[in-house]
N, C-alpha and C. Protein backbone atom coordinates (compact mmCIF):
# COMPACT_ATOMS: atom_id res chain seq x y z
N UNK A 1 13.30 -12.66 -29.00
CA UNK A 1 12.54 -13.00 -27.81
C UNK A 1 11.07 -12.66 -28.06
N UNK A 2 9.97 -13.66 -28.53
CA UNK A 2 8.98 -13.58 -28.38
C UNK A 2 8.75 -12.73 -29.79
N UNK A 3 9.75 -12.18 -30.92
CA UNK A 3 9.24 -12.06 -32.00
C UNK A 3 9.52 -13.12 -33.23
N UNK A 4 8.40 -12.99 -33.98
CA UNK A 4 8.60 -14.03 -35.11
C UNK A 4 8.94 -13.29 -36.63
N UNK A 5 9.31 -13.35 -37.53
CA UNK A 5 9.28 -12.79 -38.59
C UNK A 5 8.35 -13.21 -39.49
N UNK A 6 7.45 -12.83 -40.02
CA UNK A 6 6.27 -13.45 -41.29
C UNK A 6 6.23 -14.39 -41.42
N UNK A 7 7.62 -14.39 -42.22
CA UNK A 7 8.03 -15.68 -42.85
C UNK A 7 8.61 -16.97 -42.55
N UNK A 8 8.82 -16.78 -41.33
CA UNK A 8 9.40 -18.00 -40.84
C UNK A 8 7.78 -18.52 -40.18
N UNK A 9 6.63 -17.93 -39.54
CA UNK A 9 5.75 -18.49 -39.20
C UNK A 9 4.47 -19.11 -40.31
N UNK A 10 4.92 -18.39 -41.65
CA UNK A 10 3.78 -19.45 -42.82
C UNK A 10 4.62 -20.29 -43.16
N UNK A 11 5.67 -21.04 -42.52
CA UNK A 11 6.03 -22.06 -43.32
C UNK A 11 5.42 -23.63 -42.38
N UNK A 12 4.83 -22.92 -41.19
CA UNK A 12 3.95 -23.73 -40.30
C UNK A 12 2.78 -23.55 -41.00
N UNK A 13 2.54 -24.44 -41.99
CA UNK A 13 0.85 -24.37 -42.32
C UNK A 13 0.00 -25.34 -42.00
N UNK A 14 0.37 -26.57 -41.84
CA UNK A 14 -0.34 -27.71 -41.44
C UNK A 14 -0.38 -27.78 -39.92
N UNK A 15 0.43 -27.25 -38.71
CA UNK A 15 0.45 -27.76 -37.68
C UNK A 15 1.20 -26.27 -37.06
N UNK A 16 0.56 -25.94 -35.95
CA UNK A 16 0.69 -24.42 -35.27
C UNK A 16 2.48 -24.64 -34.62
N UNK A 17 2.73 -23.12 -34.84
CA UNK A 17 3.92 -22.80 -34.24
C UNK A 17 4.12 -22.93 -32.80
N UNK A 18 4.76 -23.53 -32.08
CA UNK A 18 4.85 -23.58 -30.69
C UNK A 18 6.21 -22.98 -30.07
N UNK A 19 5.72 -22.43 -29.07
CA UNK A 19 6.74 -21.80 -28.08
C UNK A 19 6.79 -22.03 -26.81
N UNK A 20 7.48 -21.51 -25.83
CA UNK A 20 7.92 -21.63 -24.47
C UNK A 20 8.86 -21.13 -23.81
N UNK A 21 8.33 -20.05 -23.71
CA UNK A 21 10.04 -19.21 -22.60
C UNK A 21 9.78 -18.46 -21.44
N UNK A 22 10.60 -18.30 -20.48
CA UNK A 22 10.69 -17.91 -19.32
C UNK A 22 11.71 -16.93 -19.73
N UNK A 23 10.85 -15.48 -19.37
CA UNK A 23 11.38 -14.20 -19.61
C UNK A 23 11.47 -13.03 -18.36
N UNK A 24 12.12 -12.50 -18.31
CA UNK A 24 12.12 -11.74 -16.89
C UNK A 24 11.60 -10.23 -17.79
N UNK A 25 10.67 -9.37 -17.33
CA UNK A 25 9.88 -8.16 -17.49
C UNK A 25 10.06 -7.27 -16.60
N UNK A 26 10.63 -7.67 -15.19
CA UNK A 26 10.66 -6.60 -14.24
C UNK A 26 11.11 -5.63 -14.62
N UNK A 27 11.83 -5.06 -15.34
CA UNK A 27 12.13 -3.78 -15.91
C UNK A 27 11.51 -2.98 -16.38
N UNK A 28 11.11 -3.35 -17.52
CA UNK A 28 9.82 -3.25 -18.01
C UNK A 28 8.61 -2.83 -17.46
N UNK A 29 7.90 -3.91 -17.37
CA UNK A 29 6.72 -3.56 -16.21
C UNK A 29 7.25 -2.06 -15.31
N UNK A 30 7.99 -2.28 -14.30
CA UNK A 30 8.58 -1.45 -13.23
C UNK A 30 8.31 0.22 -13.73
N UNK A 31 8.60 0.53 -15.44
CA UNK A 31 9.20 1.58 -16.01
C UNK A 31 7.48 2.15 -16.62
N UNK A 32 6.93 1.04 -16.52
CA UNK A 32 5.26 1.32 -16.64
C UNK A 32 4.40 1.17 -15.97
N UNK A 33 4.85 1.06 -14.93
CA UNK A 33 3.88 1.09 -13.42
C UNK A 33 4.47 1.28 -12.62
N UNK A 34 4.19 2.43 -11.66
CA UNK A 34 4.77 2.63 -10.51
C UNK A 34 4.22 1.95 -9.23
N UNK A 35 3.04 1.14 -9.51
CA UNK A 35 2.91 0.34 -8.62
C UNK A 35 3.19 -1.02 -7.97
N UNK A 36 4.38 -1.76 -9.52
CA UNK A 36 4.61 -2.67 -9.51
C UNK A 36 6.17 -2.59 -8.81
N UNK A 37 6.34 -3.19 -7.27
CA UNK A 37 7.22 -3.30 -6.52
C UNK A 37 8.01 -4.63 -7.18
N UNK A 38 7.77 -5.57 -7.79
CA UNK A 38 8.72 -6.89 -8.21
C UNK A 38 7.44 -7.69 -8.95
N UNK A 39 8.51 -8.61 -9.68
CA UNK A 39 8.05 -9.04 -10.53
C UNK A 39 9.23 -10.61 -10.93
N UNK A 40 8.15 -11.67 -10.40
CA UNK A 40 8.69 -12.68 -10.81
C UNK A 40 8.90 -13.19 -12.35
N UNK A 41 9.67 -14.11 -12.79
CA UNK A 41 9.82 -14.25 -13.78
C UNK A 41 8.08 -14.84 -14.72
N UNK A 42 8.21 -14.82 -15.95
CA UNK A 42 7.20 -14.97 -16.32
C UNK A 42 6.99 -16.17 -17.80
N UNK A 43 6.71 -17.26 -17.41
CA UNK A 43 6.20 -18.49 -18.32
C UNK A 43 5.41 -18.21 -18.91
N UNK A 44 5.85 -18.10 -20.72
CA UNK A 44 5.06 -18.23 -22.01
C UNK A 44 5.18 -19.02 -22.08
N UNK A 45 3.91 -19.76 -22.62
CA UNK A 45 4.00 -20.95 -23.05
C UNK A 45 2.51 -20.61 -24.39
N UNK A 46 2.45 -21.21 -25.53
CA UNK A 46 1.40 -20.58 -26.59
C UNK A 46 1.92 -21.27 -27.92
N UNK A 47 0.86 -20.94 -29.20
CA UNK A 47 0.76 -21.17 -30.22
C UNK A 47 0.28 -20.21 -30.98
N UNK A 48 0.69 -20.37 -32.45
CA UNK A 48 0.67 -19.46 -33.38
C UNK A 48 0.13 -20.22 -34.37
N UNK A 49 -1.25 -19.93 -35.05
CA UNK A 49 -2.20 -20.70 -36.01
C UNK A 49 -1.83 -20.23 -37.35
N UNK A 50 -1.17 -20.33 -38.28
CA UNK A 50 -1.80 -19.70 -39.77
C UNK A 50 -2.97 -20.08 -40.32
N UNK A 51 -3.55 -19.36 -40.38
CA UNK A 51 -5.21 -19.38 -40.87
C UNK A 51 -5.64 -18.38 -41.66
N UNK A 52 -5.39 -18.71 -43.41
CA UNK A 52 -6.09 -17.76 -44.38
C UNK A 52 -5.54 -16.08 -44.19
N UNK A 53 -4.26 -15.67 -44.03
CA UNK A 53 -4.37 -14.38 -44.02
C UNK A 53 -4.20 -13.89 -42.61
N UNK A 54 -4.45 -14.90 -41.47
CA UNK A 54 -4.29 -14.52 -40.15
C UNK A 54 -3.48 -15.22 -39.49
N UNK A 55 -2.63 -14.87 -38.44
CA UNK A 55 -2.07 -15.54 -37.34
C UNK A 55 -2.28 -15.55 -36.09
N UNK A 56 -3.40 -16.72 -36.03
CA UNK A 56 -4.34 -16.55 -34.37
C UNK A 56 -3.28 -17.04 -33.14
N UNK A 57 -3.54 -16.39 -32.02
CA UNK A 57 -2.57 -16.71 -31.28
C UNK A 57 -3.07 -17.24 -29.64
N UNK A 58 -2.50 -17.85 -29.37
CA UNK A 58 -3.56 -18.98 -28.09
C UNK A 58 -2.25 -19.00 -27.04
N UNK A 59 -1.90 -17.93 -26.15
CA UNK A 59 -0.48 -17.85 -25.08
C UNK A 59 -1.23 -17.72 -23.53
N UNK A 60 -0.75 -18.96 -23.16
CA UNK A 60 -0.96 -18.53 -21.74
C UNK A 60 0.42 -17.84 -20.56
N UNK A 61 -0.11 -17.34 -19.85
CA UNK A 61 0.73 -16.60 -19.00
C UNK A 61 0.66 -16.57 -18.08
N UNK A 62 2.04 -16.71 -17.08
CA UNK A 62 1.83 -16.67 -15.56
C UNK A 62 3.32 -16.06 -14.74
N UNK A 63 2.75 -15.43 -13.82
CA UNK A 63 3.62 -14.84 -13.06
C UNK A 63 3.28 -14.47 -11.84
N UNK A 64 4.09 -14.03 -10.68
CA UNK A 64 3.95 -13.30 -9.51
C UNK A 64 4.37 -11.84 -9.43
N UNK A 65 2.95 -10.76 -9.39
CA UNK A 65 3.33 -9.66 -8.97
C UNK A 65 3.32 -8.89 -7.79
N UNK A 66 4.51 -8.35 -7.28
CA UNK A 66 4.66 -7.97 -6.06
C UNK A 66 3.65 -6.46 -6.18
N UNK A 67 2.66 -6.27 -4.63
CA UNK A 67 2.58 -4.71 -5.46
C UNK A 67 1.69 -4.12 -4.25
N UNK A 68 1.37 -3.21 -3.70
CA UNK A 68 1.10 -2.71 -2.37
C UNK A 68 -0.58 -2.21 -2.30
N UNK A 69 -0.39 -3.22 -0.89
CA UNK A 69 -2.08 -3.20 -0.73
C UNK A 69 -2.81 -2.01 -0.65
N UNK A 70 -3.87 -1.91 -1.38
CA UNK A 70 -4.62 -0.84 -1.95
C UNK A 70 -5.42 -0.26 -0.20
N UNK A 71 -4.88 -0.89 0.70
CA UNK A 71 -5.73 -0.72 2.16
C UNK A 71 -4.52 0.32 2.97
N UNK A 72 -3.38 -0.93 2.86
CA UNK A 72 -2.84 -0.59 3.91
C UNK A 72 -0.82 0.01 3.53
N UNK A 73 -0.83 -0.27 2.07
CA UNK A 73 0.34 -0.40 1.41
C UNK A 73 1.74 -1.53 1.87
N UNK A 74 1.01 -2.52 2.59
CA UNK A 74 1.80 -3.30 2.98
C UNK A 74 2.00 -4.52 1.47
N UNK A 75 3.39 -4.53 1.36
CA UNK A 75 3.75 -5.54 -0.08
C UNK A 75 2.93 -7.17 0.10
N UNK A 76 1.66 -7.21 -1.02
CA UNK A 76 1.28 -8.29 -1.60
C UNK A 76 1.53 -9.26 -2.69
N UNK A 77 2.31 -10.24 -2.73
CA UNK A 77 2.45 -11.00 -3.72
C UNK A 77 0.93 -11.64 -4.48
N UNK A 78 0.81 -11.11 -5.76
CA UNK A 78 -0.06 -11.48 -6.59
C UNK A 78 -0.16 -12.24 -7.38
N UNK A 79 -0.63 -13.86 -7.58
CA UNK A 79 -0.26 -14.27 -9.05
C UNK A 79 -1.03 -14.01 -10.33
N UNK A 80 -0.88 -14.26 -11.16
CA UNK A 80 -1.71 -13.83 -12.45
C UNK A 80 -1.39 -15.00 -13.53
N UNK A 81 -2.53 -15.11 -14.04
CA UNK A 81 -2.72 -16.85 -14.63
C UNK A 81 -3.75 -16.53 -15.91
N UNK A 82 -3.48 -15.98 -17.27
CA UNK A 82 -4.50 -15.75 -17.77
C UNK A 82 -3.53 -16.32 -19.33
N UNK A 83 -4.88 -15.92 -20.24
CA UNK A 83 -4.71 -16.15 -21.51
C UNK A 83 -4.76 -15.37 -22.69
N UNK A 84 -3.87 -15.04 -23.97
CA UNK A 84 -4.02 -14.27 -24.70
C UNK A 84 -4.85 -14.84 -26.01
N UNK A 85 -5.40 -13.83 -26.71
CA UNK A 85 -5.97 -14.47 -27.95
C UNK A 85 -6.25 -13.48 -28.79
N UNK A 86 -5.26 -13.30 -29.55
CA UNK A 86 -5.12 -12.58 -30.68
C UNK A 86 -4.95 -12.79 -32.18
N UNK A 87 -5.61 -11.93 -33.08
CA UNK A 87 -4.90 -12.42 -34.71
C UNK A 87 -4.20 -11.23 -34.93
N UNK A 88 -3.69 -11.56 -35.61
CA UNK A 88 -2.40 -10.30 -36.44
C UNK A 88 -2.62 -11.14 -37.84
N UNK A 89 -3.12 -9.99 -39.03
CA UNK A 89 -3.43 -9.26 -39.99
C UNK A 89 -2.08 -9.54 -40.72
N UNK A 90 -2.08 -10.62 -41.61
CA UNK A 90 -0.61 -10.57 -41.84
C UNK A 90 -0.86 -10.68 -43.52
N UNK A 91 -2.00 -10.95 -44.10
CA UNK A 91 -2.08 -10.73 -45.56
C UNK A 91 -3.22 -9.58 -46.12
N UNK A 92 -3.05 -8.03 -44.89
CA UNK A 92 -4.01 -6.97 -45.02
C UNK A 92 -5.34 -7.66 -45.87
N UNK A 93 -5.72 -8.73 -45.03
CA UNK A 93 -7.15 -9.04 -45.76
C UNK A 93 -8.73 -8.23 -44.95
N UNK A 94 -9.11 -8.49 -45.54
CA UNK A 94 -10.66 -7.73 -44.98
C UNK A 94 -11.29 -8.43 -43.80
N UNK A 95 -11.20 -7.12 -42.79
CA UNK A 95 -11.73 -8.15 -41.34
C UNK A 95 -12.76 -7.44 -40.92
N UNK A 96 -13.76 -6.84 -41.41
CA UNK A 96 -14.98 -6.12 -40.97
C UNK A 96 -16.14 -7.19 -40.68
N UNK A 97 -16.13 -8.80 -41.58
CA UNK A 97 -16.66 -9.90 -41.23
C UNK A 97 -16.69 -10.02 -39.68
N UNK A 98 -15.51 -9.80 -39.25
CA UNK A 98 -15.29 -10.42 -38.10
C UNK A 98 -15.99 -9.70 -37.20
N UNK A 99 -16.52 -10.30 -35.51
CA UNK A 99 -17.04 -9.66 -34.68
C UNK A 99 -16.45 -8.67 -33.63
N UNK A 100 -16.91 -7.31 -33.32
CA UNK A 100 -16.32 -6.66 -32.90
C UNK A 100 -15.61 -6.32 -31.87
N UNK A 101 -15.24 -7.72 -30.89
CA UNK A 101 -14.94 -7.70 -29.94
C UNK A 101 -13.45 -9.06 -29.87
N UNK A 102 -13.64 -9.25 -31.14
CA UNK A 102 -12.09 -9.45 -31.80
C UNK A 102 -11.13 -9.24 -32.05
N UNK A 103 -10.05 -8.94 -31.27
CA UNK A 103 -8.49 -8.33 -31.77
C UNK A 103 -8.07 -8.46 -32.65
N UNK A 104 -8.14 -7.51 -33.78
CA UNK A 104 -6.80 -8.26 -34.45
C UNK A 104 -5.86 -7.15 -34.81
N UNK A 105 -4.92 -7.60 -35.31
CA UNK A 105 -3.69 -6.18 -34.71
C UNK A 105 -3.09 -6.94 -36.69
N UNK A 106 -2.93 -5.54 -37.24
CA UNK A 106 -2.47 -5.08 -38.46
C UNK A 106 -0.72 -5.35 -38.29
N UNK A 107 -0.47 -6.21 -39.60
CA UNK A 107 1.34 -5.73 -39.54
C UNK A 107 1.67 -5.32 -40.42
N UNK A 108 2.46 -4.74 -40.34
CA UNK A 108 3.46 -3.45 -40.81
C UNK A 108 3.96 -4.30 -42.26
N UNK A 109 3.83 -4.17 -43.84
CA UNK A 109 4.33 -4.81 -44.54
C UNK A 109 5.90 -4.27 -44.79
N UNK A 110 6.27 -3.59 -44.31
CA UNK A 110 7.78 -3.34 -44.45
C UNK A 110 8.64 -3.65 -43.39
N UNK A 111 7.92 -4.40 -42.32
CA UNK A 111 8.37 -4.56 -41.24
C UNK A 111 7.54 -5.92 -40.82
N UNK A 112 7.40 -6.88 -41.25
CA UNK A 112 6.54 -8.22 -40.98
C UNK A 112 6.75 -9.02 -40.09
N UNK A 113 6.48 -8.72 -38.29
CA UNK A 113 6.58 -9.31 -37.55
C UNK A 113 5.83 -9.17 -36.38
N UNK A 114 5.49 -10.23 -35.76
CA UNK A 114 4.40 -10.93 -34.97
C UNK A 114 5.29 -10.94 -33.66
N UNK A 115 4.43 -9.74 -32.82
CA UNK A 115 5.70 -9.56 -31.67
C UNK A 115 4.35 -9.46 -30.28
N UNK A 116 4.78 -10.59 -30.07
CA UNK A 116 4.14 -11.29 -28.87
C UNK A 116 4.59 -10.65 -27.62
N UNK A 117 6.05 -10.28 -27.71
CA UNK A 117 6.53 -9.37 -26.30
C UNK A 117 5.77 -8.53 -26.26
N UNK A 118 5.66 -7.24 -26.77
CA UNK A 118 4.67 -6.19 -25.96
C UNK A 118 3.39 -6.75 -25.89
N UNK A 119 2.50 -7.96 -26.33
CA UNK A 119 1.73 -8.13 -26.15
C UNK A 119 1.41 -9.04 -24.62
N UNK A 120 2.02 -9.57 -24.35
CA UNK A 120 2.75 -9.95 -22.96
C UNK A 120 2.73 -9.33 -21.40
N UNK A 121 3.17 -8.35 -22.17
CA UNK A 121 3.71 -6.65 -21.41
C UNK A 121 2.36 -6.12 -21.31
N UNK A 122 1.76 -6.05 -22.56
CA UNK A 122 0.19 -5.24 -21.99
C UNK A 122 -0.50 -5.67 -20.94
N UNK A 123 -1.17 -7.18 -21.63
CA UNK A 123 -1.54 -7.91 -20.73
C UNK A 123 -1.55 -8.02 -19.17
N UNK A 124 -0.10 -8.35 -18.97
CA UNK A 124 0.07 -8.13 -17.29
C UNK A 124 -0.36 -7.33 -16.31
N UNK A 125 -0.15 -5.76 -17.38
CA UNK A 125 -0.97 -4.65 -16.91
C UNK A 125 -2.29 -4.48 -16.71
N UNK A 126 -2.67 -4.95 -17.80
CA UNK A 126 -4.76 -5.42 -17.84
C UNK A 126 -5.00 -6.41 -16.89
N UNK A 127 -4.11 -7.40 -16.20
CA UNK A 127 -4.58 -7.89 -15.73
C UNK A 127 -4.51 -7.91 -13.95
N UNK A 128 -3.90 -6.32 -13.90
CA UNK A 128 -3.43 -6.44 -12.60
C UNK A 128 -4.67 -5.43 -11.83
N UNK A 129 -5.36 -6.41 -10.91
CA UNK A 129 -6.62 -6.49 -9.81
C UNK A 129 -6.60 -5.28 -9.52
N UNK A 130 -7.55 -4.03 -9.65
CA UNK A 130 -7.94 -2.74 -8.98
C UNK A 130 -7.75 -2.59 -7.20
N UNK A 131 -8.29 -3.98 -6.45
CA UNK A 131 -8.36 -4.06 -5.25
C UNK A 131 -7.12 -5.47 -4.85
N UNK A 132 -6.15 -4.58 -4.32
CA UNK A 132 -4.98 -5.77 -3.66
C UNK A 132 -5.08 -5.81 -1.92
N UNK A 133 -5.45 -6.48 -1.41
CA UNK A 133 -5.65 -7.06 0.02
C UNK A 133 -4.51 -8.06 0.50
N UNK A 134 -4.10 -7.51 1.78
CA UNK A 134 -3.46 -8.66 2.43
C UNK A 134 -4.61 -9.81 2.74
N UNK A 135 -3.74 -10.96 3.21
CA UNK A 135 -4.81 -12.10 3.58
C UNK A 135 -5.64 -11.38 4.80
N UNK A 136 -4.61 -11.03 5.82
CA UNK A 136 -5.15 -10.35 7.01
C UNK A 136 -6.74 -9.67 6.80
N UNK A 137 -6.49 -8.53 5.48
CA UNK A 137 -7.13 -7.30 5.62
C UNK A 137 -8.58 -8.31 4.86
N UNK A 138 -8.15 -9.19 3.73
CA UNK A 138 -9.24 -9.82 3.39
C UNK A 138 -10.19 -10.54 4.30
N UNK A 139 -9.35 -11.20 5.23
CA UNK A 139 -10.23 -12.63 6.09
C UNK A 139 -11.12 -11.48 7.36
N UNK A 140 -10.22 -10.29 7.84
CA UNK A 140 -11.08 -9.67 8.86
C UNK A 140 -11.91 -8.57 8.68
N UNK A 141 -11.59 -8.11 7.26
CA UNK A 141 -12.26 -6.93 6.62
C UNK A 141 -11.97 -5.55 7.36
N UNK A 142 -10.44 -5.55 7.63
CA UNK A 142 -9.78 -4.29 8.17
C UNK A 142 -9.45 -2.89 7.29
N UNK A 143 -10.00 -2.00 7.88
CA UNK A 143 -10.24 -0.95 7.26
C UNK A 143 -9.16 0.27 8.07
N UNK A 144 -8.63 0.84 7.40
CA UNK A 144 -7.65 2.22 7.39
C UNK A 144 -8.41 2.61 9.01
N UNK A 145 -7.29 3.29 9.86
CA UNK A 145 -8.44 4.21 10.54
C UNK A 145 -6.80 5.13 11.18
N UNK A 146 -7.34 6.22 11.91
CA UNK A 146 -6.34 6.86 11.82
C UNK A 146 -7.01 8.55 12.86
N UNK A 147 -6.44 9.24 13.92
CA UNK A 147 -6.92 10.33 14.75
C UNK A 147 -8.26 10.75 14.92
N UNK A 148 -9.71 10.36 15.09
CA UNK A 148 -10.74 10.98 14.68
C UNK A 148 -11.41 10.36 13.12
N UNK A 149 -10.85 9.42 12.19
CA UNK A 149 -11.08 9.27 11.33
C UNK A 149 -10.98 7.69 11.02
N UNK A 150 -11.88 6.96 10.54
CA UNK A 150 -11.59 5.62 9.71
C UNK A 150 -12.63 5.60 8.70
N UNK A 151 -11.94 4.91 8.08
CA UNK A 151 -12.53 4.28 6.80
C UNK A 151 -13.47 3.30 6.75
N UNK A 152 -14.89 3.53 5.68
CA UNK A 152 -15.91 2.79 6.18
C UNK A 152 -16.41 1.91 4.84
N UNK A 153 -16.92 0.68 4.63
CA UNK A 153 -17.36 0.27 3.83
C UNK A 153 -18.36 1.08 3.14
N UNK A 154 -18.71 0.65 1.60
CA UNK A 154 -19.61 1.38 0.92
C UNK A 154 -21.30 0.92 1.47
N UNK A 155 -21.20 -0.36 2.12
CA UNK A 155 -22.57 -0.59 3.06
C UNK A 155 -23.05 -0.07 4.20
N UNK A 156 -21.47 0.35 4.56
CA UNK A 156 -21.76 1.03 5.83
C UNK A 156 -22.35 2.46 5.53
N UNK A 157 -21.60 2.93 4.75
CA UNK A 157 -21.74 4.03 4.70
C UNK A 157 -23.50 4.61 3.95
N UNK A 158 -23.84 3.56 3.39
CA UNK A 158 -25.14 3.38 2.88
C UNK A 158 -26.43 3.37 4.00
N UNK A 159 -25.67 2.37 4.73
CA UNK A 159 -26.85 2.04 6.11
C UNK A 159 -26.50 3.28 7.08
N UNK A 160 -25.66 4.24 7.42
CA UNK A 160 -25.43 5.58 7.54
C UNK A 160 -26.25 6.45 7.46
N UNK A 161 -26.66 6.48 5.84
CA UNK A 161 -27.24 7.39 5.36
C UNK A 161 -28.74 7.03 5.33
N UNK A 162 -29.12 6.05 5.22
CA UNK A 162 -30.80 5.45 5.87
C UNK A 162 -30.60 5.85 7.33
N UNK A 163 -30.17 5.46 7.87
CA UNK A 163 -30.00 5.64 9.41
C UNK A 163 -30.78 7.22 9.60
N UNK A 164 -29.89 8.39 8.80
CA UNK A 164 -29.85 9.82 9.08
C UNK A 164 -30.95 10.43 8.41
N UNK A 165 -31.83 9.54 6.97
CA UNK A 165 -32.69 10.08 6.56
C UNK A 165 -34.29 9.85 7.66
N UNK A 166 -34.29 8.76 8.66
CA UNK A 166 -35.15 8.96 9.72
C UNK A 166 -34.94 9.55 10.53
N UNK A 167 -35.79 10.14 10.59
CA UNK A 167 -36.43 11.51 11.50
C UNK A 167 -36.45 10.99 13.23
N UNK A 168 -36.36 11.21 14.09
CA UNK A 168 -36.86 11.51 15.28
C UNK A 168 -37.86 11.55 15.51
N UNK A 169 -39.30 10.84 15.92
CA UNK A 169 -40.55 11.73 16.33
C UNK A 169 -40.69 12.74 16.86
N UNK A 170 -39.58 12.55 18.12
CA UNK A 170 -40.00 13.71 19.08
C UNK A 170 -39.52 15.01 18.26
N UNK A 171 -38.34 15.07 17.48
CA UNK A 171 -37.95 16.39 16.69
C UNK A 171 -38.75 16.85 15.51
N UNK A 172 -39.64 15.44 14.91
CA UNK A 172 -40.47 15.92 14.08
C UNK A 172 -41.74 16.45 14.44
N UNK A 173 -41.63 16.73 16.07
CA UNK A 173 -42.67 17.53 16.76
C UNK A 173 -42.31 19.06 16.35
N UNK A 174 -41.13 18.91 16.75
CA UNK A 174 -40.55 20.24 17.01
C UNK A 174 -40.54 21.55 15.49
N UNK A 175 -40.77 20.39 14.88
CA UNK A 175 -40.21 21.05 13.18
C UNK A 175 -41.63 22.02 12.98
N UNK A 176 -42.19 21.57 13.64
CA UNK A 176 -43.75 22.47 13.05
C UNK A 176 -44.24 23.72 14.38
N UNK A 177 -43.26 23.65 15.46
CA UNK A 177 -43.46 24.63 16.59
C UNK A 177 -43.33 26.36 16.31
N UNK A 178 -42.65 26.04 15.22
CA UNK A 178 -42.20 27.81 15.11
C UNK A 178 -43.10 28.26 14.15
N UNK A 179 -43.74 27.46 13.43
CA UNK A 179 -44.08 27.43 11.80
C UNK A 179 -45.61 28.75 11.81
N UNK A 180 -46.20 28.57 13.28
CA UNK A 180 -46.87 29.21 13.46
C UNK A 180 -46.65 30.97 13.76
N UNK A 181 -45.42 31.16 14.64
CA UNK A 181 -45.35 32.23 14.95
C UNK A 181 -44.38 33.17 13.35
N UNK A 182 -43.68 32.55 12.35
CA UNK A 182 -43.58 33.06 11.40
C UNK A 182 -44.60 33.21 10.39
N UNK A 183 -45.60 32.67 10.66
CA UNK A 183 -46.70 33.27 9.91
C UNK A 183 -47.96 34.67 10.30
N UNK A 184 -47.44 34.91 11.39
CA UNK A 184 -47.91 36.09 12.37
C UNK A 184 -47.87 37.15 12.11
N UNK A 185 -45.63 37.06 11.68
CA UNK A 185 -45.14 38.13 11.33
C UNK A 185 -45.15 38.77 10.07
């Protein structure tokens, strides 16, 4: 599932390896995030390039993750729609040429295989949104609130603090009333 062995992928040299499977991860995922409540199944679909020593890899991915709003913890279905692009190092050739913001992932010569599952698996994780909103909480911009206490935007709380750094006139009368009689004493 989603691994290749070396050798069965250089015998694609003229025309890239192709794949396509629908794999279920909820387990997975679940056992590496405790924030991930469900997890729909998940469509690979991708190619595998041999190129000189490398096996570039071009997988797109998609799924629905269930997972609790960062507001209110009410369950949001999330989809996620992205793309992988990786080389794996499969004839230990010299990749310091390459630019540094290039993956490429080393294989194991006693062990020669191109394993796209955990790379799959990472992914999903990298790609799951810091801020999850219901539609609700998105369209009205509803914020936590709770006895004496709610939760305030970072603008608000900005225009707050301008608010509190102006002074009063009439108190900035007051600030200089005493100033005299401690200099007396």
């Amino acid at each position: 599932m989603l691994n290749w062995n070396v050798s069965d992928i250089r015998k694609y040299k003229d025309k890239p390896f192709s794949f396509k499977e629908e794999i279920d991860l909820e387990t997975e995922l679940k056992s590496r995030s405790k924030d991930i409540l469900n997890v729909g199944k998940v469509n690979v679909d991708g190619q595998l390039f041999n190129d000189n020593g490398l096996v570039i890899s071009d997988i797109k991915v998609a799924t629905n993750v269930t997972l609790p709003s960062t507001r209110s913890l009410e369950e949001v279905s999330v989809p996620l729609k992205f793309r992988i692009n990786e080389a794996y190092n499969i004839d230990n050739i010299d990749t310091e040429e390459f630019e540094e913001d290039t993956i490429i992932i080393p294989i194991d010569e006693e062990d020669p295989v191109i394993d796209v599952y955990e790379s799959v698996l990472d992914n999903i994780l990298l790609n799951i949104p810091t801020q999850v909103l219901t539609e609700k909480e998105r369209s009205e911009n509803i914020m936590p609130s709770g006895n004496n206490w709610t939760v305030i935007s970072e603008e608000e709380y900005n225009k707050q603090k301008e608010e509190d750094k102006q002074v009063n006139p009439e108190f900035a009368k007051l600030k200089n009333l005493f100033k005299d009689n401690n200099e007396e004493e």
